[in-house]
Every structure is written in structure tokens, then in C-alpha cells.
Protein backbone atom coordinates (compact mmCIF):
# COMPACT_ATOMS: atom_id res chain seq x y z
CA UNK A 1 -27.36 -2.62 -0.59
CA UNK A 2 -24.07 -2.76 -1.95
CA UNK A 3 -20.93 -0.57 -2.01
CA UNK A 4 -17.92 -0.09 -4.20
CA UNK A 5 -14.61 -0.55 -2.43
CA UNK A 6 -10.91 -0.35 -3.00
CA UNK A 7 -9.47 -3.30 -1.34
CA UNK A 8 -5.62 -4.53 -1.47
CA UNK A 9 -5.39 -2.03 -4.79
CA UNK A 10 -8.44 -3.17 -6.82
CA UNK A 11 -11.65 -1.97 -6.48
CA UNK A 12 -14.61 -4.47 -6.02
CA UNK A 13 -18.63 -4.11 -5.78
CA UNK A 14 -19.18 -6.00 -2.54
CA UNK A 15 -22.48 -6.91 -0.77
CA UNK A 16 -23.83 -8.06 2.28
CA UNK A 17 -22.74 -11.81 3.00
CA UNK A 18 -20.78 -12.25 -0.82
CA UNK A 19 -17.59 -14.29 -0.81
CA UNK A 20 -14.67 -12.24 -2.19
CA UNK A 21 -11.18 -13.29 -3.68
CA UNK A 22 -8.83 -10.71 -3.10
CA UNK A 23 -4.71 -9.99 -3.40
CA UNK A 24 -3.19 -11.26 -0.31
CA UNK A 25 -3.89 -9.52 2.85
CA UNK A 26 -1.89 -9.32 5.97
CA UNK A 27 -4.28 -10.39 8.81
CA UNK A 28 -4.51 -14.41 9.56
CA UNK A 29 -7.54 -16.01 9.05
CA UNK A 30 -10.76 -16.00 11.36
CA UNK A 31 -9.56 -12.16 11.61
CA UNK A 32 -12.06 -9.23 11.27
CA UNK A 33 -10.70 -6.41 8.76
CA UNK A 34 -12.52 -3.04 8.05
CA UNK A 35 -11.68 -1.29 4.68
CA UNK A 36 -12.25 2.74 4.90
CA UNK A 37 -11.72 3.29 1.17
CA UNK A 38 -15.26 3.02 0.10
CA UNK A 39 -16.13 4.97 -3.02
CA UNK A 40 -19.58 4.42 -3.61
CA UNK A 41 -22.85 3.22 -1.55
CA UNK A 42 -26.43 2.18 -3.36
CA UNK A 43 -28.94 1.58 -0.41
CA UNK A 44 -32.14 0.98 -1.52
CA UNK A 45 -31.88 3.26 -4.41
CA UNK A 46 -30.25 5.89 -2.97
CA UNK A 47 -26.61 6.30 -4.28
CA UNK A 48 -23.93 8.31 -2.07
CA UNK A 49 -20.65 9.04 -4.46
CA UNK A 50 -17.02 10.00 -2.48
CA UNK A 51 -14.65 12.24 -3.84
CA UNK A 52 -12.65 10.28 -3.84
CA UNK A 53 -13.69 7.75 -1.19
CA UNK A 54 -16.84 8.83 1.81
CA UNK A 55 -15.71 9.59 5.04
CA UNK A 56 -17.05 7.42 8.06
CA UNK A 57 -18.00 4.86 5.42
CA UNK A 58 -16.41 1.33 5.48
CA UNK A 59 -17.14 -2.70 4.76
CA UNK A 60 -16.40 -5.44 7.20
CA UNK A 61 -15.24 -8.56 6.37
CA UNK A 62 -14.07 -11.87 7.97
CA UNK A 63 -10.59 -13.67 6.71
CA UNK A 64 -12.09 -17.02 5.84
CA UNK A 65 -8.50 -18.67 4.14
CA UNK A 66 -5.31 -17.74 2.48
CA UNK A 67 -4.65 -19.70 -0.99
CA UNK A 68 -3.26 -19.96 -4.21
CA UNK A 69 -5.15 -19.05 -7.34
CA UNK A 70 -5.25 -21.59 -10.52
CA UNK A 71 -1.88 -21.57 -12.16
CA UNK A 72 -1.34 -19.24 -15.53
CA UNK A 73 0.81 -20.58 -18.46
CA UNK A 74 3.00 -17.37 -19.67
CA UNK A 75 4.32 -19.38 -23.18
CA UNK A 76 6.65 -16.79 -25.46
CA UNK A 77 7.55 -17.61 -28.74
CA UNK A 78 9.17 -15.83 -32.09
CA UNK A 79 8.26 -17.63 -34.86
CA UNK A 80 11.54 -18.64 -37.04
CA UNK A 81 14.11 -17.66 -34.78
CA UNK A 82 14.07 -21.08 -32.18
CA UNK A 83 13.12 -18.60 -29.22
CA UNK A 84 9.98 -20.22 -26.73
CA UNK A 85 10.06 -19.29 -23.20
CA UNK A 86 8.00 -20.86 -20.96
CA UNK A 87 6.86 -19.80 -17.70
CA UNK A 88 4.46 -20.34 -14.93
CA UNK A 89 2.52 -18.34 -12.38
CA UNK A 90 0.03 -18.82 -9.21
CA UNK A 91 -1.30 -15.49 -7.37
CA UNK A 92 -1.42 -15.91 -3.18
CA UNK A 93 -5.32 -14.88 -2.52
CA UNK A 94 -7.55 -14.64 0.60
CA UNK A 95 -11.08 -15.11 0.53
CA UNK A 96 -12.84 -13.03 2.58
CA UNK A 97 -16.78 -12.93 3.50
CA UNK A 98 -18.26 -9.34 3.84
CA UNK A 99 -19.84 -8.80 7.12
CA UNK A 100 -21.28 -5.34 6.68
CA UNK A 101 -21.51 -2.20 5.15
CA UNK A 102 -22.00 0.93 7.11
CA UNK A 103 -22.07 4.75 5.22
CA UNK A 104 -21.38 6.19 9.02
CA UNK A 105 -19.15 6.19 12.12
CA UNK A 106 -15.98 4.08 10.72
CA UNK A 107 -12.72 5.78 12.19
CA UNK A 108 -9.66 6.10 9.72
CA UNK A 109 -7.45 2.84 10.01
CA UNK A 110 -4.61 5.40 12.40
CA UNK A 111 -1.31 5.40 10.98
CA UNK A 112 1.64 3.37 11.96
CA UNK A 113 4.42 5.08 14.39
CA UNK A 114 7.40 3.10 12.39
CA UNK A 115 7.00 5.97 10.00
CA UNK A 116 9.36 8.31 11.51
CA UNK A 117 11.98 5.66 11.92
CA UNK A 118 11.82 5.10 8.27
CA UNK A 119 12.19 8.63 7.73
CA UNK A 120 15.15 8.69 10.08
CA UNK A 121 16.85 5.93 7.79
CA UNK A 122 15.89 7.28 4.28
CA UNK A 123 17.93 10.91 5.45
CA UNK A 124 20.92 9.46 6.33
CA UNK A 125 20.70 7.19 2.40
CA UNK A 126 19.83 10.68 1.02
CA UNK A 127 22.91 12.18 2.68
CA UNK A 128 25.07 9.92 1.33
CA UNK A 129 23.49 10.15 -2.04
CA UNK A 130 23.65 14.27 -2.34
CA UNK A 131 26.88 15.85 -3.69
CA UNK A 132 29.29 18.04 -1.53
CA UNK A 133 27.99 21.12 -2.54
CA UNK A 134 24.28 20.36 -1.08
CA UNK A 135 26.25 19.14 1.86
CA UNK A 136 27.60 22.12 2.78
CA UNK A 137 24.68 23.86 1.90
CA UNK A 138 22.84 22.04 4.44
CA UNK A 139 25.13 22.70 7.33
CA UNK A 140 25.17 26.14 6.27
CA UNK A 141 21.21 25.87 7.39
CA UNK A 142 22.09 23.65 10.21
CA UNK A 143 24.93 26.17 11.71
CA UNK A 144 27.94 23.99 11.40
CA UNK A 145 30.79 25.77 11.11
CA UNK A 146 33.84 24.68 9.15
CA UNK A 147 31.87 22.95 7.06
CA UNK A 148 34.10 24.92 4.28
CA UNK A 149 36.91 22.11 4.79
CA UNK A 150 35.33 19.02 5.37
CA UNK A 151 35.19 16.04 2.89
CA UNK A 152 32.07 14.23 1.43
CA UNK A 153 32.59 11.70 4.53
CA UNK A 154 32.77 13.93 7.23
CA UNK A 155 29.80 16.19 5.98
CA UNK A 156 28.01 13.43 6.47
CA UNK A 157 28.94 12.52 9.96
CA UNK A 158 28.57 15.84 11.20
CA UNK A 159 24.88 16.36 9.56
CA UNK A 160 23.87 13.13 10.87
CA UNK A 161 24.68 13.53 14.45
């Protein structure tokens, strides 16, 4: 049995009890993650396809250690013109150990409740980042009246209270 996932933005063909090297994930080690993005499953010949990814399905895995991969040599050069540039790279990994993979009864990860907070945040950036004319516009919608002969500044204070 063995299933295709997407895990940290790549996609990998995982099996039962394989040792994985994946982009840097979140959890500390001796953790248990579940990814829910699983596009394909091949059990015993029988091959289930998601559109994109199957609901329900989903691979387990233990955090065995964070690390750093082997270091890459970027070397730039223009022949003729004196120009070499050389830089250096390591990737932060995690190896991870897959515990399981089951085609049924894995919930969707739920989502985080900082979201509307963000949202919150990013309005008052956008508000500050529209001209006057969608200001007043807005609290035209929003019932503020004399809005006509407010500046930039104050639109803004009175939309975001």
C-alpha cells in the first residue's frame, strides 16, 4: 500500500514505515502529524484517484528530528567581465517516519480562529491604501453622513470605528 501526498508543498509517494525528508514543519519532534491532502491511494492493486485530494483520506507520521540538509554551492560567473559571485545554501528539513495510511474517517485539520483578526488588520491597511473617492463611497454604503467634507484621514477614522 502506498499513497501519494502533498506534504509542506511537495508531493511525495509515501508508504507504510518509509523515512521521509521533508521542508520544515512546525510541530517539535516525537510529535504525531496527520496530512489530509492525499491525492492518490494503491492498496493492493486497487487505485482510488481525488479530485483533487480524497476526502476522509490521510497519512500519519511521527516527527523523528529537525536538521539541516547538505550545503549547495550557488557559484555565478560572466566570463570576461571579472564578475564571480559566490554563495552558499543549507535547507532546514524534518525527517519524519510514516505511521499509517488510512483512505477513511480522517477529519479536516479545522481552521485557525486568528483568521478573523487578520482580516480585521488587513481592512484597516486597505483603508489607508484606497483613494478618497472609494472612501466616501464606502461610507455612502455604511450610512455616514458628511462624509462629503471629510479628508483622506478622517474617512478613515470614521470607517474604522
Amino acid at each position: 500500500m502506498y499513497a501519494i501526498v502533498e506534504i509542506a508543498g511537495q508531493q511525495f509517494k509515501v508508504a507504510k514505515d518509509q523515512k521521509v525528508y521533508v521542508h520544515r514543519l512546525p510541530e517539535a519532534e516525537g510529535s504525531k502529524v496527520t496530512f489530509d491532502n492525499v491525492m492518490l491511494i494503491e492498496d493492493k492493486g486497487n487505485v482510488t484517484i481525488g479530485a483533487p485530494a480524497i476526502e476522509g483520506a490521510g497519512v500519519t507520521a511521527k516527527i523523528l528530528g529537525h536538521l539541516k540538509g547538505d550545503k549547495v554551492i550557488v557559484f555565478k560567473k560572466k566570463r570576461r567581465k571579472g564578475y564571480k559571485k559566490k554563495n552558499g545554501h543549507r535547507q532546514y528539513l524534518t525527517e519524519i517516519q510514516i505511521e499509517g495510511i488510512s483512505a477513511s474517517g480522517v477529519k479536516k485539520a479545522a481552521a485557525k480562529k486568528e483568521a478573523p483578526k487578520a482580516e480585521a488588520k488587513e481592512e484597516s491597511k486597505d483603508l489607508s491604501s484606497m483613494t478618497v473617492a472609494e472612501l466616501k463611497a464606502l461610507a455612502k454604503e455604511q450610512g455616514i453622513t458628511g462624509y462629503t467634507s471629510l479628508k483622506k484621514a478622517e474617512l478613515i477614522e470614521a470607517l474604522s470605528k
